[in-house]
Protein backbone atom coordinates (compact mmCIF):
# COMPACT_ATOMS: atom_id res chain seq x y z
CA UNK A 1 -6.83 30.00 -19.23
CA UNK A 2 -6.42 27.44 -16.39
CA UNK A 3 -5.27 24.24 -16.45
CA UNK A 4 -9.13 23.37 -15.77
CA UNK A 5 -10.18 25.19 -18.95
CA UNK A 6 -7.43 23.87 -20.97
CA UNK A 7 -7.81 21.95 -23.87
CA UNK A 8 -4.01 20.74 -23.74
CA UNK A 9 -4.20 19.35 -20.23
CA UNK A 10 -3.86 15.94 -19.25
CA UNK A 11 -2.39 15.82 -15.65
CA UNK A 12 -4.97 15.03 -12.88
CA UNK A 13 -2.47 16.75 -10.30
CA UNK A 14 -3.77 19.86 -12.84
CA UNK A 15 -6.71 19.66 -11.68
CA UNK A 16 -7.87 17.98 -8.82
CA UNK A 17 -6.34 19.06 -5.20
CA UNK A 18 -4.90 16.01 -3.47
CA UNK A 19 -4.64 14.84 0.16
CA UNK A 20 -2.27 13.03 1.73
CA UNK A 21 -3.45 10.90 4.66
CA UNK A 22 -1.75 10.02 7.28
CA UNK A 23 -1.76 7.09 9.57
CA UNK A 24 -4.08 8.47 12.05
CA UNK A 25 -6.47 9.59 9.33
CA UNK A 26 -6.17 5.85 7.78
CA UNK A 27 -6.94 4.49 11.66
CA UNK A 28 -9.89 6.80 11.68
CA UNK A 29 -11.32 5.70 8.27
CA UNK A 30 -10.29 2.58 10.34
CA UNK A 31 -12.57 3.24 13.15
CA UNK A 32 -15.33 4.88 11.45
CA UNK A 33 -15.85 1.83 9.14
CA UNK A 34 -14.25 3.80 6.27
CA UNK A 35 -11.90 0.94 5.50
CA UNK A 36 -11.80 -2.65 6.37
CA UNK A 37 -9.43 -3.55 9.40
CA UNK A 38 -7.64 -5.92 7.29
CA UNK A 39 -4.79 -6.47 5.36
CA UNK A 40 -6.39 -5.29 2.17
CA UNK A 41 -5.11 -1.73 2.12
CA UNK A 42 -1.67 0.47 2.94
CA UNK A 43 -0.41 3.89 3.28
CA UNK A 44 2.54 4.88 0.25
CA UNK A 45 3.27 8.45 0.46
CA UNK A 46 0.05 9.75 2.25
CA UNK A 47 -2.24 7.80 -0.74
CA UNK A 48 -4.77 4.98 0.67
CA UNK A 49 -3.76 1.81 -2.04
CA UNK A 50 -5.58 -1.19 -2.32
CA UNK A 51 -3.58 -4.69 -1.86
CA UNK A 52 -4.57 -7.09 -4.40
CA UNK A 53 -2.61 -10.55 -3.37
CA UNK A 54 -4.72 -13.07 -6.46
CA UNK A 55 -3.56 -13.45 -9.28
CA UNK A 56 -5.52 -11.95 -12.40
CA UNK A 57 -9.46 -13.26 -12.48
CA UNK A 58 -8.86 -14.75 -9.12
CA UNK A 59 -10.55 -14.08 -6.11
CA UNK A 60 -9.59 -10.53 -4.88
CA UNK A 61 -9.71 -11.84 -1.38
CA UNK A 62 -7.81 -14.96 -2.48
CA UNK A 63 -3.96 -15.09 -2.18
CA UNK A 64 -2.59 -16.27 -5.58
CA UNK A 65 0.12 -18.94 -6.30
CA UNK A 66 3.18 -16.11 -7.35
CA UNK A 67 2.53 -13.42 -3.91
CA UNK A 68 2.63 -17.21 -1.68
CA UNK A 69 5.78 -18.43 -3.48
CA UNK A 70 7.60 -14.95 -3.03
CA UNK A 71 6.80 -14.14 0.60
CA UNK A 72 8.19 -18.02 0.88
CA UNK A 73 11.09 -17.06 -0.64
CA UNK A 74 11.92 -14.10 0.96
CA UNK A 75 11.09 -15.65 4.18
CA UNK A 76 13.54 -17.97 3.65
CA UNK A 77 16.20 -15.04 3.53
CA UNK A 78 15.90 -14.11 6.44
CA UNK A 79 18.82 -15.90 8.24
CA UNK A 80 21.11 -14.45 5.95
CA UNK A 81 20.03 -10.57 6.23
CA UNK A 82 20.38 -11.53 10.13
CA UNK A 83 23.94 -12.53 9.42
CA UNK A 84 24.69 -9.17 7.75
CA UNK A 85 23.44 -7.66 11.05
CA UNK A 86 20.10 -6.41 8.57
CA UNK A 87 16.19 -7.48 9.48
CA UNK A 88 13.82 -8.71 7.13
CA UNK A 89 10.06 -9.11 7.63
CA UNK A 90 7.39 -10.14 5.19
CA UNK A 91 3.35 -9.82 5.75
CA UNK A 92 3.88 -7.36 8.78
CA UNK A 93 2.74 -3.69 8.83
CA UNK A 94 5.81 -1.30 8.80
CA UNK A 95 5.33 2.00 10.17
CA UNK A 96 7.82 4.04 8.59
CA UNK A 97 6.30 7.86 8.35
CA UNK A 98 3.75 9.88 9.15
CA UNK A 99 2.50 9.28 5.97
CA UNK A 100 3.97 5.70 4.82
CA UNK A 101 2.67 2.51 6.28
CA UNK A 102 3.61 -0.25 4.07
């Protein structure tokens, strides 16, 4: 019996193959209208994730009151990671892998 057939199974990774993306497949979906060109979407580990910035009932295109006060305060740390020789930047794309763009 396969995991398909199986009464017992729960796990999507059971059933359904998976693909991971990388950047140049996310610039294509990109390109091709796929995606918006916007800041609404990211690369973690090859899967395509939707940003949502509002808070709960708000907006989805809104930014809500806690994601503003924490990229505030995190910009505000940013003189002391410098000091400790370490960089720290909020709201920017970070290419990290071929399959990771945060």
């Amino acid at each position: 019996m396969s995991a398909i057939d199986s009464p017992t199974s729960t796990s999507t990774h059971d059933v359904l193959p998976s693909k991971r993306f990388t950047v140049d497949d996310m610039m294509e979906m990109v390109r091709i209208g796929l995606i918006p060109e916007d800041a609404t979407h990211e690369l973690l580990d090859g899967v395509i994730v939707r940003k949502l910035r509002n808070a709960r009932g708000e907006d989805p295109m809104s930014i809500g009151f806690w994601h503003r006060l924490l990229v505030e305060f995190f910009s505000d740390l940013k003189p002391m990671f410098a000091e400790q020789g370490c960089f720290l930047n909020t709201q920017q794309p970070l290419g990290c892998l071929e399959d990771h763009q945060p």
